[in-house]
Protein backbone atom coordinates (compact mmCIF):
# COMPACT_ATOMS: atom_id res chain seq x y z
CA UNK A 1 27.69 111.51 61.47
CA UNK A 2 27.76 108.95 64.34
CA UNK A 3 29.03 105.62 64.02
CA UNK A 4 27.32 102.29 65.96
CA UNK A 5 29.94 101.39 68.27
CA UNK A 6 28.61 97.72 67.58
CA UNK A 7 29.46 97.68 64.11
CA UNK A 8 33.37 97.47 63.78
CA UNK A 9 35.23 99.47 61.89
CA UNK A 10 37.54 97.69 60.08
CA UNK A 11 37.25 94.18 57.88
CA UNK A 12 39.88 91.93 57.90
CA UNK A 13 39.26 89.05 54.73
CA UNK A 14 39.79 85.22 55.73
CA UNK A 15 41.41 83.23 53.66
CA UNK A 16 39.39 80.58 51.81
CA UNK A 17 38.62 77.88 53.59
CA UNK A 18 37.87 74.37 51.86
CA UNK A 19 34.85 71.75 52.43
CA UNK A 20 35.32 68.34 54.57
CA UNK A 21 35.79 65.43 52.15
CA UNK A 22 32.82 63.18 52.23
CA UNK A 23 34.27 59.53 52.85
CA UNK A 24 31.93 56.99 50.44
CA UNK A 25 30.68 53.52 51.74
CA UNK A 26 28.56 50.64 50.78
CA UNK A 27 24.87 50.50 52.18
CA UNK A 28 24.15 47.12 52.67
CA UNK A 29 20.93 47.54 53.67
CA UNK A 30 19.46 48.94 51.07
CA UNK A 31 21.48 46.40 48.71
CA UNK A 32 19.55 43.65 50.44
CA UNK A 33 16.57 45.48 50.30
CA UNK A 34 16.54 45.68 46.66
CA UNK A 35 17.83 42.29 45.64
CA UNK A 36 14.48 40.98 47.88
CA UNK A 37 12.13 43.40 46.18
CA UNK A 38 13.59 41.31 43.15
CA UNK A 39 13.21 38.13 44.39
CA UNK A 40 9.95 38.36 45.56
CA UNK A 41 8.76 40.03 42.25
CA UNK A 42 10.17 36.98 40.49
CA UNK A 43 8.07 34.24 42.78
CA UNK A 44 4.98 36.33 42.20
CA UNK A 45 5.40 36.41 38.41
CA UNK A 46 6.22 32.42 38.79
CA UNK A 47 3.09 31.75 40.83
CA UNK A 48 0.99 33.69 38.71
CA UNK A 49 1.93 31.67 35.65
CA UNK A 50 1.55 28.25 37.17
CA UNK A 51 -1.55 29.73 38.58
CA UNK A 52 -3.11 30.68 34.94
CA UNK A 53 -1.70 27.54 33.44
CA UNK A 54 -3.55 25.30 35.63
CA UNK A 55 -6.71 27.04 34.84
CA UNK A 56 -5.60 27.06 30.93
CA UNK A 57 -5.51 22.48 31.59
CA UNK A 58 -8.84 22.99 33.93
CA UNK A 59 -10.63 24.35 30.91
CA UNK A 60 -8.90 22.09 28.29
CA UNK A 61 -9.71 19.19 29.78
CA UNK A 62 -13.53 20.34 30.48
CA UNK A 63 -13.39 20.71 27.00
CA UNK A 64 -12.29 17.52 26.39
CA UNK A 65 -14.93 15.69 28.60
CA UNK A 66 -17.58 17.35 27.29
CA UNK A 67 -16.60 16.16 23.45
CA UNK A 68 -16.03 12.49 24.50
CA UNK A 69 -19.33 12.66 25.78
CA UNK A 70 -21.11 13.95 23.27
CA UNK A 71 -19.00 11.66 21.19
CA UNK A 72 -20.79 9.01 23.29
CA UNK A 73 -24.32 9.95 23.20
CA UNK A 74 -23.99 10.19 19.05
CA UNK A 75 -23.41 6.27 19.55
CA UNK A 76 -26.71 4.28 18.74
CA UNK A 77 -26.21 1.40 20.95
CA UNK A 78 -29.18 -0.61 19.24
CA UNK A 79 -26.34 -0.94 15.98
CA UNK A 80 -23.48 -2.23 18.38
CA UNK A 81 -25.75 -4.71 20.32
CA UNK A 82 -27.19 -6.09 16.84
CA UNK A 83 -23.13 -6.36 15.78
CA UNK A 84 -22.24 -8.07 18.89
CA UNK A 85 -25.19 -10.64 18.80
CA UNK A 86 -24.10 -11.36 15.41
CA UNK A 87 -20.70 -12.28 16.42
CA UNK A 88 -21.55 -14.32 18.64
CA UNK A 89 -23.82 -16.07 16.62
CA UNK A 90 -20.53 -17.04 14.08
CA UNK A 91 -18.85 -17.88 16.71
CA UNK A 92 -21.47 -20.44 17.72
CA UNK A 93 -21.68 -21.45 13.85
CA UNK A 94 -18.10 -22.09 13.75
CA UNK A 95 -17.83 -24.03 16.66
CA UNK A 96 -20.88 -26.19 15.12
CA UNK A 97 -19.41 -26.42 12.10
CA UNK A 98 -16.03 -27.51 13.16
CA UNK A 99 -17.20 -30.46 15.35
CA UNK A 100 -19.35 -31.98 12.58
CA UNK A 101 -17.63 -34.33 10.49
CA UNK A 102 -17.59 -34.30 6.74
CA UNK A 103 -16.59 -37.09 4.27
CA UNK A 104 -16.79 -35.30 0.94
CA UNK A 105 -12.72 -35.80 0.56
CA UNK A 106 -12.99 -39.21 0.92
CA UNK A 107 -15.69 -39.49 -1.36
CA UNK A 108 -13.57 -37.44 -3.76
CA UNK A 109 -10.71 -40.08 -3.49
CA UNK A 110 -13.10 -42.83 -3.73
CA UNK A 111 -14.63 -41.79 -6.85
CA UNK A 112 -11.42 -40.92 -8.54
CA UNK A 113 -9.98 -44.43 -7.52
CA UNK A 114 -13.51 -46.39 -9.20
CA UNK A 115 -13.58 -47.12 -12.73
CA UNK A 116 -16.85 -46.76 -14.32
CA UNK A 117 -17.73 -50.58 -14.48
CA UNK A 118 -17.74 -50.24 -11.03
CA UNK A 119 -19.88 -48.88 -8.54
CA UNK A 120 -21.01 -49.40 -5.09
CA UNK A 121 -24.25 -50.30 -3.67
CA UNK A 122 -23.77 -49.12 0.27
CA UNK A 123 -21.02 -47.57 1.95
CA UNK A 124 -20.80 -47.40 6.07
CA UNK A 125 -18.18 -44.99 8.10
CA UNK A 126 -17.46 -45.42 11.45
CA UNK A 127 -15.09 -42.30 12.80
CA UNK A 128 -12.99 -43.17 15.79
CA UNK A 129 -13.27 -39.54 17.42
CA UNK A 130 -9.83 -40.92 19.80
CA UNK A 131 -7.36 -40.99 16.75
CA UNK A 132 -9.33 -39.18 14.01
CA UNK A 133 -9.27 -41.95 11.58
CA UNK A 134 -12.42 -43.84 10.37
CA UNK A 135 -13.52 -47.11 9.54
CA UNK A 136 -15.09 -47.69 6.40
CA UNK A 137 -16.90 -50.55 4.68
CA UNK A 138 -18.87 -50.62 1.34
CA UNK A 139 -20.65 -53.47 -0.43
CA UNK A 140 -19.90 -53.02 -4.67
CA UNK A 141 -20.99 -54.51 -8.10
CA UNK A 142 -17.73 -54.81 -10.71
CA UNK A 143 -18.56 -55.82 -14.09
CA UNK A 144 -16.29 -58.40 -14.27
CA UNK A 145 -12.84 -59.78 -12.52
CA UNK A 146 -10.46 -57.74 -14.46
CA UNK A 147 -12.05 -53.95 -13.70
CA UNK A 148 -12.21 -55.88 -9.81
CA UNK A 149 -8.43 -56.41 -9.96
CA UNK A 150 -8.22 -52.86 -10.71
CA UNK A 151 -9.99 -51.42 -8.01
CA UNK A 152 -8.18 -53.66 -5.64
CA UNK A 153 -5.16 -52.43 -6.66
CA UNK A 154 -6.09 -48.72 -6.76
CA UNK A 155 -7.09 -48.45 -3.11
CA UNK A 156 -4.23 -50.54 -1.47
CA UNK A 157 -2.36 -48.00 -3.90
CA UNK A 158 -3.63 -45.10 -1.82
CA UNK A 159 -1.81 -43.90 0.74
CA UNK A 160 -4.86 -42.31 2.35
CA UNK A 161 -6.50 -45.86 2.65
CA UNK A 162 -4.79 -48.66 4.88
CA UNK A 163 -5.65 -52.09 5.73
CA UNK A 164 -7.80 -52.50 2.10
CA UNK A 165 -9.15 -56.03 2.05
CA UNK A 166 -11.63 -57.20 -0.47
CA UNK A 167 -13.83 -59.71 0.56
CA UNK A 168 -17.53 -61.74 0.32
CA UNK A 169 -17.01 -61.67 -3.48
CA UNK A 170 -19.48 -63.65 -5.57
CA UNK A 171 -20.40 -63.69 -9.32
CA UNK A 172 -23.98 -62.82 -10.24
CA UNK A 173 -25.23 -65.94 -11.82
CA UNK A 174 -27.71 -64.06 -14.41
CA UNK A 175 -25.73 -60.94 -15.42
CA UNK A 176 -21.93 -62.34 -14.47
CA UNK A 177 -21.27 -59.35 -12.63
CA UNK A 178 -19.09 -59.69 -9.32
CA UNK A 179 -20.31 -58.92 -5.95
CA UNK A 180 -17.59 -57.40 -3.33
CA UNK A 181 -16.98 -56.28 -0.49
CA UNK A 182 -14.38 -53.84 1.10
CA UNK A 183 -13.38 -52.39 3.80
CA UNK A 184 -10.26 -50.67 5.16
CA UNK A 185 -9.03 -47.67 7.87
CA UNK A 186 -9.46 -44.02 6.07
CA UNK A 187 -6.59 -41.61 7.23
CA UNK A 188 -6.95 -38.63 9.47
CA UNK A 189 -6.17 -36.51 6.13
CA UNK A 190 -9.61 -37.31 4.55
CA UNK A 191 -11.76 -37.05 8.14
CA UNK A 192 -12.17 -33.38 8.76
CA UNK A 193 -14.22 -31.07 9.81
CA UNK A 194 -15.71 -28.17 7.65
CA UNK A 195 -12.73 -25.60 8.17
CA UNK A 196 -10.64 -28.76 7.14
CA UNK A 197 -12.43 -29.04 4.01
CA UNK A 198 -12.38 -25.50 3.18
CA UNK A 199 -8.88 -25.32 3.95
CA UNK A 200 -8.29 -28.32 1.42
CA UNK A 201 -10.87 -27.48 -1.39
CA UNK A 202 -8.71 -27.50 -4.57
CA UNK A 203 -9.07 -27.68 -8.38
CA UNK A 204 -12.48 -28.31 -9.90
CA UNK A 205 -12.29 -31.42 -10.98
CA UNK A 206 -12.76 -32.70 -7.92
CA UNK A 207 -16.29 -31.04 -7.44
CA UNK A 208 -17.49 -33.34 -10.98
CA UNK A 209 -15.87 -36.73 -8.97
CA UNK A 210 -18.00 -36.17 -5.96
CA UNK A 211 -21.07 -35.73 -8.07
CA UNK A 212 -20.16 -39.05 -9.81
CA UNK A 213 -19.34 -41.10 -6.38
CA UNK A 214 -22.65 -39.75 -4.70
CA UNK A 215 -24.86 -40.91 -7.91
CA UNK A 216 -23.26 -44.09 -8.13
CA UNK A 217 -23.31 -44.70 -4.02
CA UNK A 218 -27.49 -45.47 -3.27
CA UNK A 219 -26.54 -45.99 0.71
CA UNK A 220 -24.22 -43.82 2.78
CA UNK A 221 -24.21 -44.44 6.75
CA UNK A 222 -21.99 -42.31 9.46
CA UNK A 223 -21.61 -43.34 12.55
CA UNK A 224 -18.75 -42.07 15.43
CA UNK A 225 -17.72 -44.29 18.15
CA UNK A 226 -16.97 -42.51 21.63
């Protein structure tokens, strides 16, 4: 049998020989390349939320102007105008009422401070609109000098009344009765106007004296000086 003379004819083993070492190192590259991937991933997820939440206030606050104006429409505004004329109308009223003088105070005081023989025939006011006060005069019958003493001494008793004089007085020749006449300054206190007499209504006696004075007084004359 013939032998290849390229094939040898004896094998002599190697020994074993070992693999390289692989040396490790960082790759920076890809490192970078990954912490980038995250950031970008976080500023898309960051401008897609601010991106839905402005649509989520968009439609919120559609929904908002569309219920205040509805709101709006369910408004009569013939109710509101009627409410405002009113208003204006008490305001009007009030103004009226406060500029016009009343005297029912004083004639309260007066007929608490008359005795019943007494009574008066004609009573004249003249308000001084520049300090308040008023200037009253009033012609009287008294039945005789003793219930005149009296009434003297009741108004220059009251400290709502200055300057009292009692004057013109004259005895009735056929009934004895004495003629008078006085006058005086009445106080700022008892010249008000209506919220000044609603402010100072008080007990309800007062209400039966002003009934009395007013039946007993057959002449009452206001006038204001400027």
């Amino acid at each position: 049998m013939s032998v290849f003379s390229h094939i040898p004819t004896s094998f002599v083993p190697l020994p074993p020989q070992s693999a390289p070492k692989r040396k490790w190192r960082l790759d920076f590259a890809g490192a970078f390349g990954f912490v980038a991937f995250g950031i970008f991933v976080l500023v898309s997820f960051v401008a897609l939320s601010i991106f839905l939440y402005q649509m989520y206030l968009q439609h919120t606050l559609a929904l908002v102007h569309k219920d205040v104006q509805t709101t709006q429409q369910s408004f009569n505004a013939t109710p509101i105008q009627k409410i405002t004329t009113l208003n204006n109308q008490l305001i009007v009223a009030q103004r009226l009422l406060n500029t016009h003088i009343t005297l029912s105070r004083f004639l309260d005081t007066l007929s608490a401070d008359t005795p019943k023989n007494v009574h008066f025939t004609s009573l004249s006011v003249v308000v001084n609109s520049k300090d308040g006060t008023a200037a009253m005069k009033a012609n009287g019958i008294a039945r005789n000098f003793n219930t005149l003493v009296v009434e003297s001494r009741t108004l220059e008793g009251n400290k709502d009344l200055s300057q009292v004089v009692f004057s013109d007085i004259s005895v009735v020749n056929t009934t004895g009765n004495i003629n008078f006449t006085v006058s005086g300054v009445i106080s700022k206190k008892l010249v008000g106007n209506f919220s000044a007499v609603v402010n100072g209504m008080g007990t309800a006696s007062t209400t039966t004296t002003v009934a009395s004075s007013t039946a007993s007084t057959q002449q009452h004359t206001t006038t204001t000086t400027p």
